[in-house]
Protein backbone atom coordinates (compact mmCIF):
# COMPACT_ATOMS: atom_id res chain seq x y z
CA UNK A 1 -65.88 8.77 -9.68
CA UNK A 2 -64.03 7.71 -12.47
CA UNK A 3 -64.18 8.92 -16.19
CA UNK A 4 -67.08 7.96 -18.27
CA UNK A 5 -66.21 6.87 -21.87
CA UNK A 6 -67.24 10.25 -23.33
CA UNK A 7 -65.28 12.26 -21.25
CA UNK A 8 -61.75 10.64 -22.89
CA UNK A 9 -59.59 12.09 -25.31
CA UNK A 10 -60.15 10.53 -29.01
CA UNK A 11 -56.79 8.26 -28.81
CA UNK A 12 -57.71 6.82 -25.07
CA UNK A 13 -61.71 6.35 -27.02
CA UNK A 14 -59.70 4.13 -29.74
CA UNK A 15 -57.97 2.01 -27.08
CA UNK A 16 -61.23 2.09 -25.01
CA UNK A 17 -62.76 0.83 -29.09
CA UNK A 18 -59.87 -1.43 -28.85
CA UNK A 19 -60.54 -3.37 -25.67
CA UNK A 20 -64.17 -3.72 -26.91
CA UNK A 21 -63.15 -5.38 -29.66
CA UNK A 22 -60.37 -7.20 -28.19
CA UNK A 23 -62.94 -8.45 -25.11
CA UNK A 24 -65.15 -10.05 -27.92
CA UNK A 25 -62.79 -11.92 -29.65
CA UNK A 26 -61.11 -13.28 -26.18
CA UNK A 27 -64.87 -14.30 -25.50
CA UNK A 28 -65.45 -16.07 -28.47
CA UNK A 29 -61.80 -17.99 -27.82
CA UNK A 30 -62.77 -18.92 -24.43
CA UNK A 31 -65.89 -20.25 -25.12
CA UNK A 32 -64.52 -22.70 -27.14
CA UNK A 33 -61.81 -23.05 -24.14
CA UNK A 34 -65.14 -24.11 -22.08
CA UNK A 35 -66.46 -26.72 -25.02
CA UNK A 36 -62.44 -28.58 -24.48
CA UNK A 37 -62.91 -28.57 -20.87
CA UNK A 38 -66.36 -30.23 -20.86
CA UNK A 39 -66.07 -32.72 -24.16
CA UNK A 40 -64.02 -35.99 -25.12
CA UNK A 41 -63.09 -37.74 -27.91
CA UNK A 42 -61.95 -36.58 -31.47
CA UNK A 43 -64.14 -33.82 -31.25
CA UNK A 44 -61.56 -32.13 -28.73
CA UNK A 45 -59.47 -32.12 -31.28
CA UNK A 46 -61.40 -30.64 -33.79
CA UNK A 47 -62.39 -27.85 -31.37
CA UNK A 48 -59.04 -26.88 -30.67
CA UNK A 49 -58.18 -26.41 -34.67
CA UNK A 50 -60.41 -23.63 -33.87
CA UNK A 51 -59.30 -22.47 -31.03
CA UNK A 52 -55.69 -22.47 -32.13
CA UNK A 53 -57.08 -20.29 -35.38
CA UNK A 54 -58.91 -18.03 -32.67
CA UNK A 55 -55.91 -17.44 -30.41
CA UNK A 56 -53.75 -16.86 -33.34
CA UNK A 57 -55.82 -13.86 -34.98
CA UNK A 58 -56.48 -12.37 -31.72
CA UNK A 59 -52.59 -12.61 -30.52
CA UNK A 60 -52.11 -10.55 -33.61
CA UNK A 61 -54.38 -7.31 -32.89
CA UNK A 62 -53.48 -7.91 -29.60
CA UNK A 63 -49.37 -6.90 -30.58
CA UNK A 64 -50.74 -3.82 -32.36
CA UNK A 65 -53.00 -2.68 -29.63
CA UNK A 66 -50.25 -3.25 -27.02
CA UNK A 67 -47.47 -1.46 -29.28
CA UNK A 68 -49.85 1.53 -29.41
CA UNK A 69 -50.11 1.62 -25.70
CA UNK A 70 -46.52 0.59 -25.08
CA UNK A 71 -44.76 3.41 -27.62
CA UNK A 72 -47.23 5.86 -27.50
CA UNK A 73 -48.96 5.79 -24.26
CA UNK A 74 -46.94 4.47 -21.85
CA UNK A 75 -43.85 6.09 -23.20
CA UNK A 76 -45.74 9.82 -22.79
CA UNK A 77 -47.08 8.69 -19.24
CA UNK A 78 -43.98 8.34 -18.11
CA UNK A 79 -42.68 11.53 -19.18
CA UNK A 80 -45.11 13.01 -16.80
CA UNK A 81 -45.21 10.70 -13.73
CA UNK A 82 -42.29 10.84 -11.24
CA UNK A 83 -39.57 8.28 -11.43
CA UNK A 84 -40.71 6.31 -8.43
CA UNK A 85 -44.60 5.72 -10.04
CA UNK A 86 -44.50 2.28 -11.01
CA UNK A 87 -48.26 2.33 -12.82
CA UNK A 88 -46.63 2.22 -15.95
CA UNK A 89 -44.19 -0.54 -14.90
CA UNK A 90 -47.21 -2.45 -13.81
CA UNK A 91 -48.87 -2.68 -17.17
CA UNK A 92 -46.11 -3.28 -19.05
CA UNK A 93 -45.42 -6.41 -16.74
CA UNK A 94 -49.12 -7.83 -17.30
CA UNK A 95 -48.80 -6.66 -21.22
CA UNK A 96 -45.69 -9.42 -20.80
CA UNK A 97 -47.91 -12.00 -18.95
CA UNK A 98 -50.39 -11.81 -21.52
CA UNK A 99 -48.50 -12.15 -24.17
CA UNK A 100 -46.51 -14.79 -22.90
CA UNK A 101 -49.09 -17.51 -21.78
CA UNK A 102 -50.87 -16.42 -25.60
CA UNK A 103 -47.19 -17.39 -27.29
CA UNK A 104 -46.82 -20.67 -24.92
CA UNK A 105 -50.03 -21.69 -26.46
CA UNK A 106 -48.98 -21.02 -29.58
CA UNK A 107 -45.60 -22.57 -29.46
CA UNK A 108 -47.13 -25.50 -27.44
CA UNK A 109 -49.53 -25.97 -30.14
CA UNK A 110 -46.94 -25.94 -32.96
CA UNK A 111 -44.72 -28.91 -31.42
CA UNK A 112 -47.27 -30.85 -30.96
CA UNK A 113 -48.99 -30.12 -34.56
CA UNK A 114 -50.75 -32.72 -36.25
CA UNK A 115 -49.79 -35.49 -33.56
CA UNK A 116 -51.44 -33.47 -30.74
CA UNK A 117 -54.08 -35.65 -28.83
CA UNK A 118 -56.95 -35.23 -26.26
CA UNK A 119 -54.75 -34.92 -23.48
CA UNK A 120 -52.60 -32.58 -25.29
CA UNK A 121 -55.20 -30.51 -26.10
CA UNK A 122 -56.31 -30.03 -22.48
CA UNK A 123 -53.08 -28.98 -20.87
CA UNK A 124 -52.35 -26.47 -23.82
CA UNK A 125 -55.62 -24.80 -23.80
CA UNK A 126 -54.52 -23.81 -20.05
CA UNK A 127 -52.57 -21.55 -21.50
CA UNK A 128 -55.51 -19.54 -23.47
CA UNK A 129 -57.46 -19.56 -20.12
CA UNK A 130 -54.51 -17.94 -18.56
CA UNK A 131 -54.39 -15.42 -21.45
CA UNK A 132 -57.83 -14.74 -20.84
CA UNK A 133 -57.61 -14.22 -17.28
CA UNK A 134 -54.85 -11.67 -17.28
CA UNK A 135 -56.27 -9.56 -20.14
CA UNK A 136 -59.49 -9.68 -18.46
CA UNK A 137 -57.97 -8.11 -15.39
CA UNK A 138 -55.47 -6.24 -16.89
CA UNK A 139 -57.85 -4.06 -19.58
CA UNK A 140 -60.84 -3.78 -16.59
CA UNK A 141 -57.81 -1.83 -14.68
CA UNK A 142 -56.37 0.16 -17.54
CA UNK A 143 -60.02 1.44 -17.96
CA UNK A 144 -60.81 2.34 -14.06
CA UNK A 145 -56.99 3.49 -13.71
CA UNK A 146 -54.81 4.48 -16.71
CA UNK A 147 -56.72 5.63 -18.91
CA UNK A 148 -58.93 8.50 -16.37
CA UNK A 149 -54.96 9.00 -14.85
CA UNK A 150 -53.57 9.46 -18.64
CA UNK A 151 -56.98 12.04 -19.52
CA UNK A 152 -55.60 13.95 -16.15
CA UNK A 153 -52.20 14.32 -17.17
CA UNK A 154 -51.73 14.60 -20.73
CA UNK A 155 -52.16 18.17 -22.56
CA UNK A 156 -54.27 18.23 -25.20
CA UNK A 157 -50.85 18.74 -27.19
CA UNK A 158 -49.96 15.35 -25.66
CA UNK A 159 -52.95 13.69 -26.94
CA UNK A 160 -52.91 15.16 -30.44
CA UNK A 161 -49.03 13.62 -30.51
CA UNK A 162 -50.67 10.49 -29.81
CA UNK A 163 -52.90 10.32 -31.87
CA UNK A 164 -50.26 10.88 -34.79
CA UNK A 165 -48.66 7.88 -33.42
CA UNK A 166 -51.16 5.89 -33.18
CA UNK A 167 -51.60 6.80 -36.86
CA UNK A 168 -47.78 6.08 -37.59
CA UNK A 169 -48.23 3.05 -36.00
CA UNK A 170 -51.16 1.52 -37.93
């Protein structure tokens, strides 16, 4: 059984806060992801201004979240697990993922700017679903996985370090 929220350290609790947060605001953008798919017209367009404006803000926490897991976190995990664990390796590669298909839409988005159509619109919201998908995955196993693994194997020195950076970091 794995760990229940309580039972983390107070920097894995503000990452677990994080993903809450995070999870609600990836909601919100893919609801509007789900209005695209099943309307027509000028309207599409219109929806998309907002979720272009949703997608933006979130890709935003989204970098500082992932820099606190990626130099604080992940960087201390490793200290501890043995050079042939790839779990860290692993996240880092779907923290990449993510934030790739979230800066394809973004670029996308930006070439096509005030010209973009309907069927613009419908191929470059792909790339928000794809966003979506990943995190969605990706946080779920940080939560069953990383996070009980990290409470296991970080000292309570470890965390307290962490929770300076996380600090430093902002």
């Amino acid at each position: 059984m794995g760990a229940s929220n309580d039972a983390f350290s107070a920097p894995l609790q503000q990452l677990m806060d994080e993903h809450v947060s995070l999870r609600a605001d990836m909601d919100h953008f893919y609801e509007i992801t789900e209005d695209i798919d099943f309307e027509t017209g000028p309207a599409v367009v219109e929806m998309f201004a907002k979720l272009y404006e949703r997608v933006s803000s979130f890709n935003e926490k989204l970098k500082l979240h992932s820099k606190r897991e990626e130099e604080g976190l992940f960087l201390m995990m490793t200290r501890h697990l043995g050079e042939n664990d790839r779990t860290i390796e692993v996240m880092e590669f779907e923290h990449e993922k993510a934030e790739q298909h979230l800066q394809d839409f973004l670029t996308e988005a930006d070439k096509k700017g005030p010209s973009i159509d309907e069927n613009d619109v419908q191929w470059i919201t792909v790339y928000a679903v794809q966003a979506h998908a990943t995190l969605t995955q990706h946080f779920a196993k940080e939560e069953k996985v990383l996070f009980p693994l990290a409470e296991k194997i970080l000292s309570v020195k470890d965390m307290k370090e962490l929770g300076r950076l996380f600090k430093a970091i902002g």
